[in-house]
PDB file of N, CA and C in Angstrom:
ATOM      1  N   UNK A   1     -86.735 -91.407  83.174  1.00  0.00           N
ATOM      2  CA  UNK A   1     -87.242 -92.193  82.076  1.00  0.00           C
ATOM      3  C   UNK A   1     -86.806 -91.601  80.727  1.00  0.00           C
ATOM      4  N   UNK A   2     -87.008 -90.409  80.825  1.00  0.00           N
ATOM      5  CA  UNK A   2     -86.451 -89.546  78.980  1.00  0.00           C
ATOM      6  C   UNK A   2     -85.193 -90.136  78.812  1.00  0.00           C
ATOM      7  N   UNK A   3     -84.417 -89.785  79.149  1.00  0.00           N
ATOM      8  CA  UNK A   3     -82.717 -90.344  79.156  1.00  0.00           C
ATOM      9  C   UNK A   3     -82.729 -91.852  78.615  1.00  0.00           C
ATOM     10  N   UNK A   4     -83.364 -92.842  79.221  1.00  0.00           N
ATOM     11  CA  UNK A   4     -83.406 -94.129  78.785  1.00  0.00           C
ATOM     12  C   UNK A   4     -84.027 -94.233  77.147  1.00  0.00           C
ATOM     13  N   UNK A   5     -84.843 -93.251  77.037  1.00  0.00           N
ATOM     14  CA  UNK A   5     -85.706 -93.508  75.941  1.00  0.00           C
ATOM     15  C   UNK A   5     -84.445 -93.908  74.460  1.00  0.00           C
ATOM     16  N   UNK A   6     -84.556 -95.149  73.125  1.00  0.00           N
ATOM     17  CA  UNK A   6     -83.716 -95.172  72.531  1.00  0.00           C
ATOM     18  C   UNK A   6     -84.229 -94.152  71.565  1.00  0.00           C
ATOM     19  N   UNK A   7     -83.575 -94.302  70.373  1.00  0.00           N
ATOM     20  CA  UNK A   7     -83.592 -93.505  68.986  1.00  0.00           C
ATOM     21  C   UNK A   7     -85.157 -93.548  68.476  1.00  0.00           C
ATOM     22  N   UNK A   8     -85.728 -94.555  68.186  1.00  0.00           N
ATOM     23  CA  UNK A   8     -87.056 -94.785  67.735  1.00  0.00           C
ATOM     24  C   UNK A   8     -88.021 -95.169  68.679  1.00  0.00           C
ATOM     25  N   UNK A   9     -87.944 -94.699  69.835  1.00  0.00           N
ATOM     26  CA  UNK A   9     -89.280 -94.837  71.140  1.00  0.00           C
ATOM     27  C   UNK A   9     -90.081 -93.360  71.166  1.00  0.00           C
ATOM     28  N   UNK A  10     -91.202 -93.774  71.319  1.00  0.00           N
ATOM     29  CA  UNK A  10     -92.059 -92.433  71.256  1.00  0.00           C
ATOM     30  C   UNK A  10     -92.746 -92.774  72.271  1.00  0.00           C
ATOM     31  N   UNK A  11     -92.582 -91.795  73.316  1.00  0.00           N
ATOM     32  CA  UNK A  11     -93.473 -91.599  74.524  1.00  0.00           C
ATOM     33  C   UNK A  11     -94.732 -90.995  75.032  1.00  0.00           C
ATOM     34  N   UNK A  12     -96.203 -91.592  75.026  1.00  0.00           N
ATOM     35  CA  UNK A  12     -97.105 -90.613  75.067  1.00  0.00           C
ATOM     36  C   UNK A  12     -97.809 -90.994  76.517  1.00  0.00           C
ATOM     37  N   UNK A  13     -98.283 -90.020  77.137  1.00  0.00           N
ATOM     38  CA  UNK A  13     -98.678 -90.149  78.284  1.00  0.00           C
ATOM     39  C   UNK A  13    -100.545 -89.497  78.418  1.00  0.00           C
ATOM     40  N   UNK A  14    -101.300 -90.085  78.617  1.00  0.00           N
ATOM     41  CA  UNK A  14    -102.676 -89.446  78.525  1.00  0.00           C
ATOM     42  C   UNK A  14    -103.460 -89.918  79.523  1.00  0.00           C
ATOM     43  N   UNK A  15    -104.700 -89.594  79.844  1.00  0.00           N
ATOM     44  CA  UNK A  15    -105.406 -89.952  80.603  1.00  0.00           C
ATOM     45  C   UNK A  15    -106.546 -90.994  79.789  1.00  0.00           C
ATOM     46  N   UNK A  16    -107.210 -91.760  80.506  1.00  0.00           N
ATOM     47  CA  UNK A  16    -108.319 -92.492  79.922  1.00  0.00           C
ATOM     48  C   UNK A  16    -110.027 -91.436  79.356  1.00  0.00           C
ATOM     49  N   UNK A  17    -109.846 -90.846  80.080  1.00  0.00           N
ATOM     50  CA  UNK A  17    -110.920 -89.815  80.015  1.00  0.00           C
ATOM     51  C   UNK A  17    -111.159 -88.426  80.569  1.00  0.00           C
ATOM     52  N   UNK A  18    -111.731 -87.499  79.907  1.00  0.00           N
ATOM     53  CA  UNK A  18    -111.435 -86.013  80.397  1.00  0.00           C
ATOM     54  C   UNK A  18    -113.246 -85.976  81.164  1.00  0.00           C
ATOM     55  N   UNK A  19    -113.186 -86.101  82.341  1.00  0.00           N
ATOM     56  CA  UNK A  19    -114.558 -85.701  83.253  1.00  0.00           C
ATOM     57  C   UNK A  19    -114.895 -84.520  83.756  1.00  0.00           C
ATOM     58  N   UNK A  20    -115.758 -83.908  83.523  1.00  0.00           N
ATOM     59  CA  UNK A  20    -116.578 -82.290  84.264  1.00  0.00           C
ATOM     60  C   UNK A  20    -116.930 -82.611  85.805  1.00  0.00           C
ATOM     61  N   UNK A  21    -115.581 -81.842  86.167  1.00  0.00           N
ATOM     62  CA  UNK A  21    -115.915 -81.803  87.686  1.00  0.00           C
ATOM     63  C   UNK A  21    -117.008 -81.028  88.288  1.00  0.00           C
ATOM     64  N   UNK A  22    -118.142 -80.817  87.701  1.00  0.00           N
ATOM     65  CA  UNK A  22    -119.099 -80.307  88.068  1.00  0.00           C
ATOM     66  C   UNK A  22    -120.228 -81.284  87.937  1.00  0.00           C
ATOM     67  N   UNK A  23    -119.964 -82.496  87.517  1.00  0.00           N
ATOM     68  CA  UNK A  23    -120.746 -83.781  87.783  1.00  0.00           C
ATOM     69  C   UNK A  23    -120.093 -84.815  88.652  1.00  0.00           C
ATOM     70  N   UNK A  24    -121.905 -85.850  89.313  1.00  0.00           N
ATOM     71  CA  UNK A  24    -121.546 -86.397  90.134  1.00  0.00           C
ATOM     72  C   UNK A  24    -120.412 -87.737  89.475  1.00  0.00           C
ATOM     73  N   UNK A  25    -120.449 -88.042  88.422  1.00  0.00           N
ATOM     74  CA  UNK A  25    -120.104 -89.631  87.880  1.00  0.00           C
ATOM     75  C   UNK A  25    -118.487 -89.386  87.300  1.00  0.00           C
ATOM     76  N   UNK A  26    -118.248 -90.404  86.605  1.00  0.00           N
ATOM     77  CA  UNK A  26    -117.067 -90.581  86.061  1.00  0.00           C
ATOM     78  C   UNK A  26    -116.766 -90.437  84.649  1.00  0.00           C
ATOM     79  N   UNK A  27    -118.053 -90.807  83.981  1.00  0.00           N
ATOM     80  CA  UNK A  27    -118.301 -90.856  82.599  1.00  0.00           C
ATOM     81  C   UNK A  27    -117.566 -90.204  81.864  1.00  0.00           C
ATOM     82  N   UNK A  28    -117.429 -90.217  80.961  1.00  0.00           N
ATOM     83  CA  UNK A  28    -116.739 -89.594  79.775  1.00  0.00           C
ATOM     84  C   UNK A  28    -117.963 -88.158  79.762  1.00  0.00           C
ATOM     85  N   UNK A  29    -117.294 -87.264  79.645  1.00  0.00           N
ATOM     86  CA  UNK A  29    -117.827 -85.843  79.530  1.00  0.00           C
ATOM     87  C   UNK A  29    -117.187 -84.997  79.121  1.00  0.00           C
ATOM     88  N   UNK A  30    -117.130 -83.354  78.934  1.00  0.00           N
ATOM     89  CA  UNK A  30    -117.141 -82.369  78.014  1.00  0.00           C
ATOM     90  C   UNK A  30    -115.889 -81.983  78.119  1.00  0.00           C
ATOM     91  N   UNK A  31    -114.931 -82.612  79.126  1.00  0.00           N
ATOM     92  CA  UNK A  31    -113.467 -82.213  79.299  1.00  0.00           C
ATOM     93  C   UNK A  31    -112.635 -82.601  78.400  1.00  0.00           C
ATOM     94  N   UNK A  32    -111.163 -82.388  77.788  1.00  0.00           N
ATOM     95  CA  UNK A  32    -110.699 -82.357  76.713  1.00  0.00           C
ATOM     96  C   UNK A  32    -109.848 -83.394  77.871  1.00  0.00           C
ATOM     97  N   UNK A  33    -109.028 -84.084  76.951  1.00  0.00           N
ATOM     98  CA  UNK A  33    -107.545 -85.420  77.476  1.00  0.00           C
ATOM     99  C   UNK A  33    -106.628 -84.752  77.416  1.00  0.00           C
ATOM    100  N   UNK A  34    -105.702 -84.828  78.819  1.00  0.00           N
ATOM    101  CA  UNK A  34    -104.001 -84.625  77.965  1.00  0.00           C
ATOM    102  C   UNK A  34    -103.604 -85.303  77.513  1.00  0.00           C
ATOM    103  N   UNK A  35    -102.466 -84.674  76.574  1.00  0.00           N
ATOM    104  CA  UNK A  35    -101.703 -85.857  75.512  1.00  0.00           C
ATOM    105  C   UNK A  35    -100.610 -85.050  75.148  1.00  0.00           C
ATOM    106  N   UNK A  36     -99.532 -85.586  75.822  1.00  0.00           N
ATOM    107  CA  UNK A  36     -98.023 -85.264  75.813  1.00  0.00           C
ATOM    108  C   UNK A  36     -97.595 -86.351  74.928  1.00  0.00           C
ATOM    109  N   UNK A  37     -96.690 -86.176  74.263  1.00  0.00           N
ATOM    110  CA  UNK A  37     -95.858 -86.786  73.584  1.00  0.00           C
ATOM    111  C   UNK A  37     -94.310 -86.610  73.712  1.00  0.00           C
ATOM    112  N   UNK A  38     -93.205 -87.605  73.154  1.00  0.00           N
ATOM    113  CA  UNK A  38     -91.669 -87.188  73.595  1.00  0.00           C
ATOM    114  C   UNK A  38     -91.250 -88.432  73.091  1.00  0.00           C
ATOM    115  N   UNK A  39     -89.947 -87.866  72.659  1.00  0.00           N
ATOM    116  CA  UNK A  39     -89.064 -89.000  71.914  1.00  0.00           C
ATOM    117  C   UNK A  39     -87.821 -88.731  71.149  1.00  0.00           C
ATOM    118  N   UNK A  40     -86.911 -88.716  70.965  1.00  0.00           N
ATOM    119  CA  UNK A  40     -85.846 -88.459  69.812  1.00  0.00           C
ATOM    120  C   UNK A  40     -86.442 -88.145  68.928  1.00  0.00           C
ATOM    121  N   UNK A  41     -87.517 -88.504  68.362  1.00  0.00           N
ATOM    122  CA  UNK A  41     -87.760 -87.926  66.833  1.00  0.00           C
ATOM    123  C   UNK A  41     -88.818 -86.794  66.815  1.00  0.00           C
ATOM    124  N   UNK A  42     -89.278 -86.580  67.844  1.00  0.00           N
ATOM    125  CA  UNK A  42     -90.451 -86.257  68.318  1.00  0.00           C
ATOM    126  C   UNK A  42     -89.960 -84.274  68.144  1.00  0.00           C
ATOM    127  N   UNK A  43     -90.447 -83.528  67.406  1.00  0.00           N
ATOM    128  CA  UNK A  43     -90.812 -82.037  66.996  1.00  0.00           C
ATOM    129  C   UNK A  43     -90.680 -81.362  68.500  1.00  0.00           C
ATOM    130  N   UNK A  44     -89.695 -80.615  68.792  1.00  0.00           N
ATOM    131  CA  UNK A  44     -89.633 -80.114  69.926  1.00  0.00           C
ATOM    132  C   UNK A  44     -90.694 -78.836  69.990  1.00  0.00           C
ATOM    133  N   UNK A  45     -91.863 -78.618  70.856  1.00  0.00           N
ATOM    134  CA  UNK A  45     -92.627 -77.327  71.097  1.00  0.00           C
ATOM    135  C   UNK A  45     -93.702 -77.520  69.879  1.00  0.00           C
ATOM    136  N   UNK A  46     -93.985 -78.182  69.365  1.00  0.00           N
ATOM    137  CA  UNK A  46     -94.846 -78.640  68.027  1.00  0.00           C
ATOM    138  C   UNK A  46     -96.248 -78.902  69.084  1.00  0.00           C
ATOM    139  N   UNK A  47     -97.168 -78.373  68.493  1.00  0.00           N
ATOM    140  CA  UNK A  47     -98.549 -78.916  69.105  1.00  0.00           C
ATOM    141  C   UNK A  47     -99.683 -79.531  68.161  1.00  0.00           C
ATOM    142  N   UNK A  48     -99.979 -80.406  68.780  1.00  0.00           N
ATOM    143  CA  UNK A  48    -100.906 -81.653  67.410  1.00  0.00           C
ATOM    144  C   UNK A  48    -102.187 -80.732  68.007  1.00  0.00           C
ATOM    145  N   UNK A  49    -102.403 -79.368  68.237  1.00  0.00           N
ATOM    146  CA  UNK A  49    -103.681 -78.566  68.961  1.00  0.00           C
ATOM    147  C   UNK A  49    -104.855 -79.674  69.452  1.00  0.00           C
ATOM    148  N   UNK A  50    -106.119 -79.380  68.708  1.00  0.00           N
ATOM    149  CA  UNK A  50    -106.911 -80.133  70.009  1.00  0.00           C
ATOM    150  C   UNK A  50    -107.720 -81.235  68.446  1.00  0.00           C
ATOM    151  N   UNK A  51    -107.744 -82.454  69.175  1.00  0.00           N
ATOM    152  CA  UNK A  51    -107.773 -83.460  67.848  1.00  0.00           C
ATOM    153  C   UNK A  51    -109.612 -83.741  68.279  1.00  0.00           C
ATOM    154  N   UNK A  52    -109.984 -84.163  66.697  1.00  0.00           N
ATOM    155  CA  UNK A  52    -111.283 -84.029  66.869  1.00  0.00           C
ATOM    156  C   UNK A  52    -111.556 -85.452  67.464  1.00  0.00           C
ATOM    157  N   UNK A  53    -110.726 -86.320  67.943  1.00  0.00           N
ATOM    158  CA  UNK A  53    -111.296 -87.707  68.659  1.00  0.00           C
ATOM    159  C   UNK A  53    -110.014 -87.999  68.983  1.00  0.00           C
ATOM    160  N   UNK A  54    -110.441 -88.863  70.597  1.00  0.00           N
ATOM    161  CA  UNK A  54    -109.698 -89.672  71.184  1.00  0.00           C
ATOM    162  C   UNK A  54    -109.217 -90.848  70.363  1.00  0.00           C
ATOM    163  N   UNK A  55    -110.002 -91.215  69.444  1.00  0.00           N
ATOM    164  CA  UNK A  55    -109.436 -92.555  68.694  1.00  0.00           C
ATOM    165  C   UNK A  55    -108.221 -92.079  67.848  1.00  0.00           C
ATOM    166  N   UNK A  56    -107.680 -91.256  67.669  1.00  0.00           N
ATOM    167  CA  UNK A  56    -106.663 -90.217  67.010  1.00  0.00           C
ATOM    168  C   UNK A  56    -105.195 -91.067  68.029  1.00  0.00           C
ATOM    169  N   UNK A  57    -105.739 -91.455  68.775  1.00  0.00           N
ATOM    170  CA  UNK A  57    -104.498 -92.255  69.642  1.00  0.00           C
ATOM    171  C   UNK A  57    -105.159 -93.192  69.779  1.00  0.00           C
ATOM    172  N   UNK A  58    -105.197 -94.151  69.197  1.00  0.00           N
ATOM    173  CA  UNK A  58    -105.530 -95.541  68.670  1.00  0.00           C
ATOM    174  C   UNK A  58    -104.759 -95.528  67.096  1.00  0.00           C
ATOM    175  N   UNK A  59    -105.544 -94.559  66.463  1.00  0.00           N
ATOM    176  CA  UNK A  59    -105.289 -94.675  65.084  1.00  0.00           C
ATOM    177  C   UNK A  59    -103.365 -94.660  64.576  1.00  0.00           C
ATOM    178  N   UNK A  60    -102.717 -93.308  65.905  1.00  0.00           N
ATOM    179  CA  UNK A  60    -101.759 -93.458  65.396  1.00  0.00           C
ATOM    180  C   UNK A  60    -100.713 -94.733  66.263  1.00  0.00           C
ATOM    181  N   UNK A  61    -101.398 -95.073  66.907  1.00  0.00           N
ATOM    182  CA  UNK A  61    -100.359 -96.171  67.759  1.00  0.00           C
ATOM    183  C   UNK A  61    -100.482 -97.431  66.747  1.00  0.00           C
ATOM    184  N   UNK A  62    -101.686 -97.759  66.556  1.00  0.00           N
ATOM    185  CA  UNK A  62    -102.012 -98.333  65.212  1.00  0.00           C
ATOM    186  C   UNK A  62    -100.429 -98.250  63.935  1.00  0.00           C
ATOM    187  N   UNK A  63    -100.214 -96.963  63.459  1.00  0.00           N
ATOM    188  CA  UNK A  63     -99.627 -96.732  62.795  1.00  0.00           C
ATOM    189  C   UNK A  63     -97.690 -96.969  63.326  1.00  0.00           C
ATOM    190  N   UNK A  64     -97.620 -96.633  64.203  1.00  0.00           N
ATOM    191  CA  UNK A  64     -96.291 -96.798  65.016  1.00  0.00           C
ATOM    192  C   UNK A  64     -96.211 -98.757  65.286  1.00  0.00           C
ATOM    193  N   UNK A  65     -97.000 -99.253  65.156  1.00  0.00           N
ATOM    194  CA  UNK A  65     -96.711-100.687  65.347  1.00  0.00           C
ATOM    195  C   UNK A  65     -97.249-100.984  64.310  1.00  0.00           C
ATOM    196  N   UNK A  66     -97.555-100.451  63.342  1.00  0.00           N
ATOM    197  CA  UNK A  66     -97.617-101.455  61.729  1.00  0.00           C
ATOM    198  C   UNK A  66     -98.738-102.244  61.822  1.00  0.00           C
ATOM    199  N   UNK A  67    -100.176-102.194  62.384  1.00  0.00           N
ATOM    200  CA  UNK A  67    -100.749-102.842  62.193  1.00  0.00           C
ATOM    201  C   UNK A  67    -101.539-102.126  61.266  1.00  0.00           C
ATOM    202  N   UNK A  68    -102.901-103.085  61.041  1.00  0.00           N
ATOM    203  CA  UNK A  68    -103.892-102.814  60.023  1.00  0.00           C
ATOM    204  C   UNK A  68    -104.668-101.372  60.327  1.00  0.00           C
ATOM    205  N   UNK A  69    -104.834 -99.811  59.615  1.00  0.00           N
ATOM    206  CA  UNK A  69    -105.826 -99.135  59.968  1.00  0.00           C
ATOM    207  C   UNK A  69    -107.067 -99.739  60.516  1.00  0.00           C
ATOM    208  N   UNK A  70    -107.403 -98.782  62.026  1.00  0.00           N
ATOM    209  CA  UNK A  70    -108.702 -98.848  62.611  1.00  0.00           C
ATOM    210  C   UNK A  70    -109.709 -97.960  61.936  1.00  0.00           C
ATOM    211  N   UNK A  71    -110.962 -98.069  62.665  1.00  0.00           N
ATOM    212  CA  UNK A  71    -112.494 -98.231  61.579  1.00  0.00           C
ATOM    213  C   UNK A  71    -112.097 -96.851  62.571  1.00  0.00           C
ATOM    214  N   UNK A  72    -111.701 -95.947  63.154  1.00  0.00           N
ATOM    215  CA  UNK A  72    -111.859 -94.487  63.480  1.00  0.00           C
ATOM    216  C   UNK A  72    -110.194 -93.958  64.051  1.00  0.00           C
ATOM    217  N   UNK A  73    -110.514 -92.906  63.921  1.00  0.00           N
ATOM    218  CA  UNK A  73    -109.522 -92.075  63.927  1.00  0.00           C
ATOM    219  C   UNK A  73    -108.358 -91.596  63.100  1.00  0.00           C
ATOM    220  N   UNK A  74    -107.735 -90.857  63.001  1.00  0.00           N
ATOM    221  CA  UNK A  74    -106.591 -89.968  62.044  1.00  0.00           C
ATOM    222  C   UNK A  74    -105.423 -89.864  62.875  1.00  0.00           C
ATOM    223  N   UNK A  75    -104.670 -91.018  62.108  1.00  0.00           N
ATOM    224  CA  UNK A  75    -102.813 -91.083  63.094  1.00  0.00           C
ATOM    225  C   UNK A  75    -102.302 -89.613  63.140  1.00  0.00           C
ATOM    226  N   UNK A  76    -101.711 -89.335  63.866  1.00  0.00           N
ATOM    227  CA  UNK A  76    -100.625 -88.024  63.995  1.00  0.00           C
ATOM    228  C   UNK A  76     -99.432 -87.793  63.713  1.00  0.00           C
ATOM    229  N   UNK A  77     -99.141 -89.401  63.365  1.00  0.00           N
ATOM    230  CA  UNK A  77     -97.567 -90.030  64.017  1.00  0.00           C
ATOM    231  C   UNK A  77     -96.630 -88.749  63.036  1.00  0.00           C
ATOM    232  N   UNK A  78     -96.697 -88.586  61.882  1.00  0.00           N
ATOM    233  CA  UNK A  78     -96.699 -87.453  60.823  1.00  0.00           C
ATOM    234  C   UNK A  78     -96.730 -86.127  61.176  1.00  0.00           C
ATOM    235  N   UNK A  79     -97.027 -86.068  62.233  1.00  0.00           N
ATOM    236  CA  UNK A  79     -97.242 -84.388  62.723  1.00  0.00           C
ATOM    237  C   UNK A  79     -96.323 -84.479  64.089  1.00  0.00           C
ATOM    238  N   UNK A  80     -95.959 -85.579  64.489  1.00  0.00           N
ATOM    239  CA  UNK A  80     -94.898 -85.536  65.666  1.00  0.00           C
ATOM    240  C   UNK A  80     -93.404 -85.566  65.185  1.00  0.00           C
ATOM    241  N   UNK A  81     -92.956 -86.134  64.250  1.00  0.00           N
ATOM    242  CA  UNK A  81     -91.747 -85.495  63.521  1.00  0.00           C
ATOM    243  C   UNK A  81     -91.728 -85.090  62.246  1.00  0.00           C
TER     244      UNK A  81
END
């Protein structure tokens, strides 16, 4: 898939939710998300460290397709190249 990627594609890969395997449910709980990123433009070895909200990927996908700012989160798109 990297190889295919063109000049201006940014690739992020995450999970829906980080769960404490020390509970019985699924819920959203105290575990942190991965969040890889990759792309031609994309800061090689750069780490966006640990973001204070999941909406932080809303906000910046938001920003990568030009739509209107959402009511939460802080884009990154700026800290990936």
């Amino acid at each position: 898939m990297l190889p295919r990627l063109g000049v201006d594609d940014l690739l992020m890969v995450t999970a829906d939710h980080g769960n404490d395997p020390a509970t019985p449910s699924t819920d959203h709980s105290r575990e942190y998300v991965p969040l890889l990123c990759t792309g031609p433009r994309v800061l090689v070895g750069h780490s966006l460290g640990t973001r204070a909200t999941f909406a932080d990927l809303g906000q910046t996908l938001a920003d990568v397709f030009g739509v209107r700012p959402l009511d939460a989160g802080e884009s990154f798109l700026g800290d990936l190249t």
